[in-house]
PDB file of N, CA and C in Angstrom:
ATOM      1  N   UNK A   1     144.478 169.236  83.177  1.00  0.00           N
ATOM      2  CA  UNK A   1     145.136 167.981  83.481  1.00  0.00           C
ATOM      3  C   UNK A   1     144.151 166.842  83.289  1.00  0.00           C
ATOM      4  N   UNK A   2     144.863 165.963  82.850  1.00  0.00           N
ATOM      5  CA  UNK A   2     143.897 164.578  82.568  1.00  0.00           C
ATOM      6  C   UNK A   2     143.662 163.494  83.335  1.00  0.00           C
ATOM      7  N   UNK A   3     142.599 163.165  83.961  1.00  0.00           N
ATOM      8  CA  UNK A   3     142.777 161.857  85.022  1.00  0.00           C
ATOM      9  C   UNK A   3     143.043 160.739  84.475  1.00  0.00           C
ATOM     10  N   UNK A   4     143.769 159.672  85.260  1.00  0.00           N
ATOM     11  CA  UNK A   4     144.199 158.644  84.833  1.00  0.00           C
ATOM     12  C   UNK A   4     142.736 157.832  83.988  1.00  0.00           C
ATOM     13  N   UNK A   5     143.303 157.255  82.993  1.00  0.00           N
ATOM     14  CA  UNK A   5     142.772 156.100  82.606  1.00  0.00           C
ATOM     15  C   UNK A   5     142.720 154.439  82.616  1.00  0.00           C
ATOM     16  N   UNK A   6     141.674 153.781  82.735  1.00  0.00           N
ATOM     17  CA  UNK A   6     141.881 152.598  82.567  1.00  0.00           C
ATOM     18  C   UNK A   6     142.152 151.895  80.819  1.00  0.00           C
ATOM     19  N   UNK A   7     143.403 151.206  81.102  1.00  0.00           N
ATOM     20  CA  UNK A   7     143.584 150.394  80.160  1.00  0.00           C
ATOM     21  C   UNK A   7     142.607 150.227  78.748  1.00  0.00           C
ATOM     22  N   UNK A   8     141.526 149.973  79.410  1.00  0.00           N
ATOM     23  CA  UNK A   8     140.267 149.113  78.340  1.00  0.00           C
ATOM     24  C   UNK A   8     139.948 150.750  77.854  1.00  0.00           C
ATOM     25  N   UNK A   9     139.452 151.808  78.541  1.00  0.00           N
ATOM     26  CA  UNK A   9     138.816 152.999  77.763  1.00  0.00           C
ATOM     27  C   UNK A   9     140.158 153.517  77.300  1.00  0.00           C
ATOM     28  N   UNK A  10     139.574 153.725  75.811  1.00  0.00           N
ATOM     29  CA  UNK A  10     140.283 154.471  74.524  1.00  0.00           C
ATOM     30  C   UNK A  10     140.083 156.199  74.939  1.00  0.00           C
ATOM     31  N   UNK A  11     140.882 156.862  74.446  1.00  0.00           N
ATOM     32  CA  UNK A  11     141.215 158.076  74.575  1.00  0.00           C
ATOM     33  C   UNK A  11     140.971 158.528  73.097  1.00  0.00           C
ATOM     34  N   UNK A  12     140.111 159.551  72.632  1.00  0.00           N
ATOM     35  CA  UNK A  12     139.621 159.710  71.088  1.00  0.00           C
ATOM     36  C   UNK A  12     139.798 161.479  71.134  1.00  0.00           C
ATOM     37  N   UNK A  13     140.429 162.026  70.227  1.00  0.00           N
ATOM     38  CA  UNK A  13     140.517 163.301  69.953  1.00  0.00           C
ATOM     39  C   UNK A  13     138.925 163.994  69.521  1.00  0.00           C
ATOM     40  N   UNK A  14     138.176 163.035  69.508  1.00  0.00           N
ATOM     41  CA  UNK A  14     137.015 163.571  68.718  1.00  0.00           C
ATOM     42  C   UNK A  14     135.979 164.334  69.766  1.00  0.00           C
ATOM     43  N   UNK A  15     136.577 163.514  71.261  1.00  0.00           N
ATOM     44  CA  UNK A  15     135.788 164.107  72.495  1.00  0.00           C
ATOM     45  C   UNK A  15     135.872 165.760  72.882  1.00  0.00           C
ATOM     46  N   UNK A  16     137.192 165.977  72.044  1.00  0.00           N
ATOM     47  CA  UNK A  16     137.525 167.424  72.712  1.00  0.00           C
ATOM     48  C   UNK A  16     137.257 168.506  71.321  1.00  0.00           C
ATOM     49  N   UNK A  17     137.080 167.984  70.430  1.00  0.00           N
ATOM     50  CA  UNK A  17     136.765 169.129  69.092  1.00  0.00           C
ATOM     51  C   UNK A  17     135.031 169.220  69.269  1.00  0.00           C
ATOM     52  N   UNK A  18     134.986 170.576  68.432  1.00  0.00           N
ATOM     53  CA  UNK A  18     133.974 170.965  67.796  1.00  0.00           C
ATOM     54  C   UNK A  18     133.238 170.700  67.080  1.00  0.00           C
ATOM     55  N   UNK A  19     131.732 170.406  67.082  1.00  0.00           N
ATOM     56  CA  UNK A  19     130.525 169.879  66.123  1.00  0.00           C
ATOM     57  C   UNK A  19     131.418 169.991  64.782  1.00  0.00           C
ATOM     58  N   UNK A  20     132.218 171.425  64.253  1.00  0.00           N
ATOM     59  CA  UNK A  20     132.338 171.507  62.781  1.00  0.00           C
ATOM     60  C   UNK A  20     133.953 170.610  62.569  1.00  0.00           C
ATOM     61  N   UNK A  21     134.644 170.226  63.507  1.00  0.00           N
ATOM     62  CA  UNK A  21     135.557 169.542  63.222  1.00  0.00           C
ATOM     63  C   UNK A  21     135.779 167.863  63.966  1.00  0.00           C
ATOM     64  N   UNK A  22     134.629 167.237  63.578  1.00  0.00           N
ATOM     65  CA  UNK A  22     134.147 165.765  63.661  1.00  0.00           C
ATOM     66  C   UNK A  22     134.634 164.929  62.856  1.00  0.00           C
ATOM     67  N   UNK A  23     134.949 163.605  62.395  1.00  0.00           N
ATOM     68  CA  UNK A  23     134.927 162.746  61.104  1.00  0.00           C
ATOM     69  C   UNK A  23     133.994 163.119  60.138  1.00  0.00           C
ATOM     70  N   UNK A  24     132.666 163.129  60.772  1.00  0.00           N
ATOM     71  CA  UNK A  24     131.556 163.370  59.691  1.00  0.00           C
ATOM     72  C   UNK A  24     131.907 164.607  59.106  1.00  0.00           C
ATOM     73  N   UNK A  25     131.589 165.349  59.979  1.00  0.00           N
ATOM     74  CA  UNK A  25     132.016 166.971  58.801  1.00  0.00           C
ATOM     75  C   UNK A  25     133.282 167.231  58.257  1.00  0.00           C
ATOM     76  N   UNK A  26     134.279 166.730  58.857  1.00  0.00           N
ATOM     77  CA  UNK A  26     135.799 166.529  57.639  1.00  0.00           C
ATOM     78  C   UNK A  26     135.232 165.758  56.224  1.00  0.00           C
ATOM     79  N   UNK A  27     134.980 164.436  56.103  1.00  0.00           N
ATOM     80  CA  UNK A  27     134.611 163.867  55.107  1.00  0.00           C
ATOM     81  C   UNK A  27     133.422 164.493  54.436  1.00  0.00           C
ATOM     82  N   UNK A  28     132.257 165.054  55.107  1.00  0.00           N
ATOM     83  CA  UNK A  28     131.352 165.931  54.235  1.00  0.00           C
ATOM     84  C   UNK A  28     131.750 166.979  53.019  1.00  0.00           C
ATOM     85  N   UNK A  29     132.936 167.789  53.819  1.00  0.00           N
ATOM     86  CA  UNK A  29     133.157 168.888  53.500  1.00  0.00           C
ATOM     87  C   UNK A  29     134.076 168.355  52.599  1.00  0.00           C
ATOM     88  N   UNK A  30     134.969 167.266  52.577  1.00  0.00           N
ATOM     89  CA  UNK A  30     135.989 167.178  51.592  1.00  0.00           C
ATOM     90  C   UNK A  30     134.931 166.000  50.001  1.00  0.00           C
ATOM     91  N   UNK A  31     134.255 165.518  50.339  1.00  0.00           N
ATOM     92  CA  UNK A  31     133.473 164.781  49.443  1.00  0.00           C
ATOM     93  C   UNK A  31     132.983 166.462  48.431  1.00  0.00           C
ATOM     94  N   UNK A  32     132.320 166.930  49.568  1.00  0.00           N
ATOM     95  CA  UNK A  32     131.572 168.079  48.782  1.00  0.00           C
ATOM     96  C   UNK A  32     132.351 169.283  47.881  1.00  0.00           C
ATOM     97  N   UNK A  33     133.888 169.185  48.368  1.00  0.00           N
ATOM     98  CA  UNK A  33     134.388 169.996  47.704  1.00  0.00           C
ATOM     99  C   UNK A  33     134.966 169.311  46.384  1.00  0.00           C
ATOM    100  N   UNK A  34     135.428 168.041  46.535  1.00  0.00           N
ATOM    101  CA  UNK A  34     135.727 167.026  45.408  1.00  0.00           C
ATOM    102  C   UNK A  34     134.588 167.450  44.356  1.00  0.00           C
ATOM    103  N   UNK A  35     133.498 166.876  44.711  1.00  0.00           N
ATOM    104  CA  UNK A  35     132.074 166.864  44.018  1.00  0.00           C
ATOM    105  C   UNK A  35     131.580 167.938  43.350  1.00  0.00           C
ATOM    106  N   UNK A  36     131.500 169.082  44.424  1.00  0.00           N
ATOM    107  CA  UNK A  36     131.744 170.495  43.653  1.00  0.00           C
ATOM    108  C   UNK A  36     132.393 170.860  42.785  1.00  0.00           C
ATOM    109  N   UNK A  37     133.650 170.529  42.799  1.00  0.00           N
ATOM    110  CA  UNK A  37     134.646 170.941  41.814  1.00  0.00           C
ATOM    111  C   UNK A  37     134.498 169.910  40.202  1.00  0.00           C
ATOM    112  N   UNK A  38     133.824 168.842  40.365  1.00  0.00           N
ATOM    113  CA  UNK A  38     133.639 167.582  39.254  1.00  0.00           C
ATOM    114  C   UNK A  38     131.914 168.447  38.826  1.00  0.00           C
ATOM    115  N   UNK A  39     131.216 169.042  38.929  1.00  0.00           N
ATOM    116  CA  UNK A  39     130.084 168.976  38.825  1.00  0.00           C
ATOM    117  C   UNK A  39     130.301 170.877  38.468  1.00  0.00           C
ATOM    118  N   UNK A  40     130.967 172.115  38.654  1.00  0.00           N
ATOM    119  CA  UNK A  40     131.198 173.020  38.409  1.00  0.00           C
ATOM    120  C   UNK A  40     131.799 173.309  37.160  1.00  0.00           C
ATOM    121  N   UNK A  41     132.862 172.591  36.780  1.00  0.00           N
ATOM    122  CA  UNK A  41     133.778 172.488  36.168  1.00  0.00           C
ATOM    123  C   UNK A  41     133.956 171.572  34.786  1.00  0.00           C
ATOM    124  N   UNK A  42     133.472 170.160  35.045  1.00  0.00           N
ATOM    125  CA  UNK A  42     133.781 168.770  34.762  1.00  0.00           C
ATOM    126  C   UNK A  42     134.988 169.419  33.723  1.00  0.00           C
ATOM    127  N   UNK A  43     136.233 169.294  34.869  1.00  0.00           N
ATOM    128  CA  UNK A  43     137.008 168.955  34.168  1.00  0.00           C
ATOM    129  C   UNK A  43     137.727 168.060  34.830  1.00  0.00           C
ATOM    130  N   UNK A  44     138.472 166.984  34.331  1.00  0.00           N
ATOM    131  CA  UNK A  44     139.241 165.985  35.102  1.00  0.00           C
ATOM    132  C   UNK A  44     140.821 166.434  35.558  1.00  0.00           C
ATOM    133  N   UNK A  45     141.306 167.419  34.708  1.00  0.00           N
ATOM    134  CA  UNK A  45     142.703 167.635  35.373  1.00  0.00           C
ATOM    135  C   UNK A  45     141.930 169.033  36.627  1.00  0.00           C
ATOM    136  N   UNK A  46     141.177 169.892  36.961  1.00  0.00           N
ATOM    137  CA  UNK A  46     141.363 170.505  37.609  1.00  0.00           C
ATOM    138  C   UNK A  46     140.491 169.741  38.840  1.00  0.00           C
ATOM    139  N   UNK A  47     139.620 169.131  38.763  1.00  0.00           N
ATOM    140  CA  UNK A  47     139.390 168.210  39.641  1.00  0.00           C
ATOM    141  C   UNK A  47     140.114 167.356  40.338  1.00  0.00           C
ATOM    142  N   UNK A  48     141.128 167.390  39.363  1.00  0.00           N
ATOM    143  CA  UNK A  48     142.427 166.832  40.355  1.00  0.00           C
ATOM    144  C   UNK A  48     143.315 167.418  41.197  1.00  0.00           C
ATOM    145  N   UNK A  49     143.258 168.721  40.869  1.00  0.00           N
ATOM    146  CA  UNK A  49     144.428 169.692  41.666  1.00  0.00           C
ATOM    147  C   UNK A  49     143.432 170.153  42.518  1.00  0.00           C
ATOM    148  N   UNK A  50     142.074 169.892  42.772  1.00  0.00           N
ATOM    149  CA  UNK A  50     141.068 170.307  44.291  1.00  0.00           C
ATOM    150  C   UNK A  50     141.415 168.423  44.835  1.00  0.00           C
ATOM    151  N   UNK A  51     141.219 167.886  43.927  1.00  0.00           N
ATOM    152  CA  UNK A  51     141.390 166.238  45.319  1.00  0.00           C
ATOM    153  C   UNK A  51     142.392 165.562  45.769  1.00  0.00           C
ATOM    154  N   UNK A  52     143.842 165.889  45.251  1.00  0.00           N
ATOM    155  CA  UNK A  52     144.962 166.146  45.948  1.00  0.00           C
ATOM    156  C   UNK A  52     145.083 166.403  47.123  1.00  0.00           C
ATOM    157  N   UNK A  53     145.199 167.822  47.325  1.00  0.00           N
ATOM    158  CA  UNK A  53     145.160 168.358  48.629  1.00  0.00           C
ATOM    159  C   UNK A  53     144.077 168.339  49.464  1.00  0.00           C
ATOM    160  N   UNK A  54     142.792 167.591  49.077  1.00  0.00           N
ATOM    161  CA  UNK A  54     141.642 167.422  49.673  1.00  0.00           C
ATOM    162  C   UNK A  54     141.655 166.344  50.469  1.00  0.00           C
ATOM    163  N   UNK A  55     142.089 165.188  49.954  1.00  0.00           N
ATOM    164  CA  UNK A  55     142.809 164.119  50.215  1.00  0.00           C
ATOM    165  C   UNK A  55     143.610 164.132  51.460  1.00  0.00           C
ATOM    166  N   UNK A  56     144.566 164.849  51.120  1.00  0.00           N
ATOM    167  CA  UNK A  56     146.486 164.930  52.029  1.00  0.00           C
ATOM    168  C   UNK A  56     145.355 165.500  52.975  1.00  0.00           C
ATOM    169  N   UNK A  57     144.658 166.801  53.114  1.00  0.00           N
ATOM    170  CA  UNK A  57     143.790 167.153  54.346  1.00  0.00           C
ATOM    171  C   UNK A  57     143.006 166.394  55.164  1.00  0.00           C
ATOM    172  N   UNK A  58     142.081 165.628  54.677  1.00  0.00           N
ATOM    173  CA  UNK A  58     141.703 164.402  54.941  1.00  0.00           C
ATOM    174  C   UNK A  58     142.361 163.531  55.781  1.00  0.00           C
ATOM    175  N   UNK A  59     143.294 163.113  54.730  1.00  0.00           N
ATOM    176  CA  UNK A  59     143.622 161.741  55.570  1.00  0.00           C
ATOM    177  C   UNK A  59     144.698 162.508  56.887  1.00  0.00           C
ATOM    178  N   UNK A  60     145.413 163.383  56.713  1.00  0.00           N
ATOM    179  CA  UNK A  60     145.765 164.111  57.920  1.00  0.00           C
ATOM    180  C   UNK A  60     144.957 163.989  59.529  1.00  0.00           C
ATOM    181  N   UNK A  61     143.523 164.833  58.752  1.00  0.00           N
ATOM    182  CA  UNK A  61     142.763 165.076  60.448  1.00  0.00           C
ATOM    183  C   UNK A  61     141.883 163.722  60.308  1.00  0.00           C
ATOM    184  N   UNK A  62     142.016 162.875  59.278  1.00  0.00           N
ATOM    185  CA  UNK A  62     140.942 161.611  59.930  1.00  0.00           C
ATOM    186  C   UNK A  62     141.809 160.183  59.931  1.00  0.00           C
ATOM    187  N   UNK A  63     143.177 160.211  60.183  1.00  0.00           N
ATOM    188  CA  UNK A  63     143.480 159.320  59.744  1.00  0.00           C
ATOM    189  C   UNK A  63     145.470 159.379  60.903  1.00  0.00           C
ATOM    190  N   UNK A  64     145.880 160.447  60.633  1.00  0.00           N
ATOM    191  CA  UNK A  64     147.480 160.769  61.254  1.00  0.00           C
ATOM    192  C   UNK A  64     147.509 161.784  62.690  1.00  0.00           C
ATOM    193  N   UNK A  65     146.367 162.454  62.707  1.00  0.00           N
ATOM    194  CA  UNK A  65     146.155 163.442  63.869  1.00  0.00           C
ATOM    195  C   UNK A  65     145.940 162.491  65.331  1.00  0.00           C
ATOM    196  N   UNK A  66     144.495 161.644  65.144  1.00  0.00           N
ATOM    197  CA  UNK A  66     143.891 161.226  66.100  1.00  0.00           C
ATOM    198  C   UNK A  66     145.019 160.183  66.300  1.00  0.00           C
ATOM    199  N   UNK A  67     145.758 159.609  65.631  1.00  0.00           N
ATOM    200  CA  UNK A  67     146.687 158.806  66.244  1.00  0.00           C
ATOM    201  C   UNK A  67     147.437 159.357  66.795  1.00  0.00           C
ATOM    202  N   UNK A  68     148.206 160.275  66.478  1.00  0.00           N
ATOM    203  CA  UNK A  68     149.287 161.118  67.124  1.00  0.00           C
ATOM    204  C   UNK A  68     149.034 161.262  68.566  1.00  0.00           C
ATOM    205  N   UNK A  69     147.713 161.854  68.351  1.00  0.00           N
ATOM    206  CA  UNK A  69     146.516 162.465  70.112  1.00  0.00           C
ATOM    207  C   UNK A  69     146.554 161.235  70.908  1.00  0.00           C
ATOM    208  N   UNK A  70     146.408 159.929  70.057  1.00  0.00           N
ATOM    209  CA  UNK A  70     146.306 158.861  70.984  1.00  0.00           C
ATOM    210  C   UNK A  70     147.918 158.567  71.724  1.00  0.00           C
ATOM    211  N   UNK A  71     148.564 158.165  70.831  1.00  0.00           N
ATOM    212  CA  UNK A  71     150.128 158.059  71.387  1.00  0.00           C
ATOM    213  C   UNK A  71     150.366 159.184  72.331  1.00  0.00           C
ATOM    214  N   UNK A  72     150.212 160.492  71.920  1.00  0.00           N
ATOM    215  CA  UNK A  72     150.613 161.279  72.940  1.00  0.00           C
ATOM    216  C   UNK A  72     149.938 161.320  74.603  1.00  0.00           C
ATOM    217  N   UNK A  73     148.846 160.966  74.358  1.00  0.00           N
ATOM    218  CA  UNK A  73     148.035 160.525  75.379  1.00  0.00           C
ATOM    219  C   UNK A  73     148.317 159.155  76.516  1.00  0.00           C
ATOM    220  N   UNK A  74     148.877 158.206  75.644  1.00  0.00           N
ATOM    221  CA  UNK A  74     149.228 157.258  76.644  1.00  0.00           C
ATOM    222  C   UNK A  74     150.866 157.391  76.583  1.00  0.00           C
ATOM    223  N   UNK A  75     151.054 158.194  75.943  1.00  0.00           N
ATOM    224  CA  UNK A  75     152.766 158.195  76.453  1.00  0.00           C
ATOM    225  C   UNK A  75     153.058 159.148  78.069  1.00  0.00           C
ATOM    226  N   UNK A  76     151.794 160.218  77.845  1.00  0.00           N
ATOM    227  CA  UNK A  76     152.361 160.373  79.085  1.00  0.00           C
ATOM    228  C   UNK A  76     151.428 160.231  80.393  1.00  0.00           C
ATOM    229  N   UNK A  77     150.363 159.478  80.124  1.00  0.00           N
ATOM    230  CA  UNK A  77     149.675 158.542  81.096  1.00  0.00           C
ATOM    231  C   UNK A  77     150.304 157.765  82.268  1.00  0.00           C
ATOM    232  N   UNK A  78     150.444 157.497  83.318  1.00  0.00           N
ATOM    233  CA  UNK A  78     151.598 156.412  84.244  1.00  0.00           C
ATOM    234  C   UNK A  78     150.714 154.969  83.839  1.00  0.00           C
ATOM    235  N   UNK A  79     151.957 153.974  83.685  1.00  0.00           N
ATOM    236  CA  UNK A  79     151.150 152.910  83.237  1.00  0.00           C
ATOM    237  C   UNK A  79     151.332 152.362  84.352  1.00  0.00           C
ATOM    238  N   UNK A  80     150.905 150.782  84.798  1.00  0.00           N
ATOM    239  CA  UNK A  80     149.978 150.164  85.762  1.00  0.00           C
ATOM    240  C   UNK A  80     151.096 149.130  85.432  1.00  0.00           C
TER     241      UNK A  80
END
């Protein structure tokens, strides 16, 4: 259970994950697999079918998740 919060402190999904699932290491790992795949390969169409879904993953956990966590968080918070 979660204790109440004040207004001013933000509620961040990043407090409750794991060293390997941070901003930094999402974007590491998706740069590096982009990069990998451009530098293995150089090819431009299959480099594209790794940064597609590298991308949609991405912007998912760094971008649509932590918001979700936030809304869900003050939705069921009692407000003041």
């Amino acid at each position: 259970m979660m204790t109440p919060r004040s207004p001013k402190e933000t509620v961040s999904i990043w407090n409750y994950k794991p060293w390997w699932c941070q901003p930094w290491s999402i974007s590491l790992t998706g740069v590096g697999l982009i990069g990998g795949s451009w530098l293995g390969f150089h090819r431009l169409w299959l480099t594209g079918l790794v940064t597609v879904p590298v991308l949609v993953w991405m912007g998912y956990f760094l971008l649509i998740y932590p918001k979700l966590f936030r809304q869900m968080v003050e939705s069921e918070s009692p407000t003041e």
